[in-house]
Protein backbone atom coordinates (compact mmCIF):
# COMPACT_ATOMS: atom_id res chain seq x y z
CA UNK A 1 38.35 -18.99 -12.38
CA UNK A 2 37.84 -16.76 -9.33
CA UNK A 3 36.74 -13.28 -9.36
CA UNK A 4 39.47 -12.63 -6.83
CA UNK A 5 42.25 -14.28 -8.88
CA UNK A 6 41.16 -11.92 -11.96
CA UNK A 7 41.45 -8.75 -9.43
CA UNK A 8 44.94 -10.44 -8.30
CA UNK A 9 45.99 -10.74 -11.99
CA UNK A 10 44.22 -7.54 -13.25
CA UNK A 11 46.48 -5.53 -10.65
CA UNK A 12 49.71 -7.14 -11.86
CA UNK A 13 49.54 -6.08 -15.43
CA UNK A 14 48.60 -2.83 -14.34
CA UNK A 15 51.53 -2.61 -12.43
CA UNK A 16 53.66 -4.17 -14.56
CA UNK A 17 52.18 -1.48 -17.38
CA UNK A 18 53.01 1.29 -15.10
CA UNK A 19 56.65 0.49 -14.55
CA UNK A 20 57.24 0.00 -18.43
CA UNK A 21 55.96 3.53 -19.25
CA UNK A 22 57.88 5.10 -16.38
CA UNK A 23 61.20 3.33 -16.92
CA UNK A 24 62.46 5.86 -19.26
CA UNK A 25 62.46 8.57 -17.06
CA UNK A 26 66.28 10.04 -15.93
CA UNK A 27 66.84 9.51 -12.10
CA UNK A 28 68.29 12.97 -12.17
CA UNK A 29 64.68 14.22 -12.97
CA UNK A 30 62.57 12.85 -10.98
CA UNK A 31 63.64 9.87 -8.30
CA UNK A 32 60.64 7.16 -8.98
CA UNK A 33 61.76 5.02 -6.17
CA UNK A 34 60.88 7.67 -3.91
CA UNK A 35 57.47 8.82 -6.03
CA UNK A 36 56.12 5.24 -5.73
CA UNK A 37 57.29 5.01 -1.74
CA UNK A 38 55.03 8.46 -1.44
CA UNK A 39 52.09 7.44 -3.91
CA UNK A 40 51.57 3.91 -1.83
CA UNK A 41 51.84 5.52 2.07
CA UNK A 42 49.03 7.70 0.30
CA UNK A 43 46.99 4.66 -1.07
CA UNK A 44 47.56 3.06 2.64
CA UNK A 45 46.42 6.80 4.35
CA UNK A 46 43.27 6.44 1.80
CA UNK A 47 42.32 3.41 3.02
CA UNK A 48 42.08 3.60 6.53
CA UNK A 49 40.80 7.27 6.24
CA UNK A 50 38.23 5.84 4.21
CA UNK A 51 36.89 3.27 7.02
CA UNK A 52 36.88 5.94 9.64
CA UNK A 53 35.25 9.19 7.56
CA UNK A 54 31.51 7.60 7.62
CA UNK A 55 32.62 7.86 11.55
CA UNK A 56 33.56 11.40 11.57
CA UNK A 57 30.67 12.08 9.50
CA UNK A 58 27.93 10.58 12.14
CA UNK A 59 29.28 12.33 14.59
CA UNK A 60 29.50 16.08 12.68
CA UNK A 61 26.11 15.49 12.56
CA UNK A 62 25.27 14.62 15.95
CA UNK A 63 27.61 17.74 17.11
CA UNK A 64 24.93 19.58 14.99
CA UNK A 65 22.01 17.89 16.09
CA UNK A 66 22.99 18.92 19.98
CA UNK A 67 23.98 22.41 18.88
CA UNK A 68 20.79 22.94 17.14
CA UNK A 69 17.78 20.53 17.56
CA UNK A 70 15.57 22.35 15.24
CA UNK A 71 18.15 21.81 12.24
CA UNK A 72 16.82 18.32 11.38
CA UNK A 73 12.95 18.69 11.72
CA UNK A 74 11.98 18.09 8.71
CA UNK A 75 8.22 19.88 7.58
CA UNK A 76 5.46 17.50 6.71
């Protein structure tokens, strides 16, 4: 059995677990097909920010390094 088939099937009963405990919940309340439309364009904005922070994160500290040179000497 494949690690990856065990993430695929892990996943599933997750989201089959979610569903069940939120199916109780009165539409006039709270609208759940529009909560899980927000909560996965959030996962999907996670995930790509999440490739490009260690980016934005090099070059803070380059900005930093240019401003001020001294910053990063470090004392031996």
């Amino acid at each position: 059995m494949s690690l990856t088939w065990y993430r695929g099937g892990q996943k599933l009963v997750n989201a089959y677990g979610v569903t069940a405990a939120f199916s109780s919940i009165d539409p006039k309340v709270a609208d759940m097909d529009k909560f899980w439309g927000i909560s996965i364009d959030c996962a999907l904005f996670c995930q790509h920010f999440s490739k490009i922070s260690p980016l934005l994160y090099i070059a803070s500290r380059l900005a930093v390094i240019n401003a001020e040179p001294g910053i990063y000497i470090k004392e031996r």
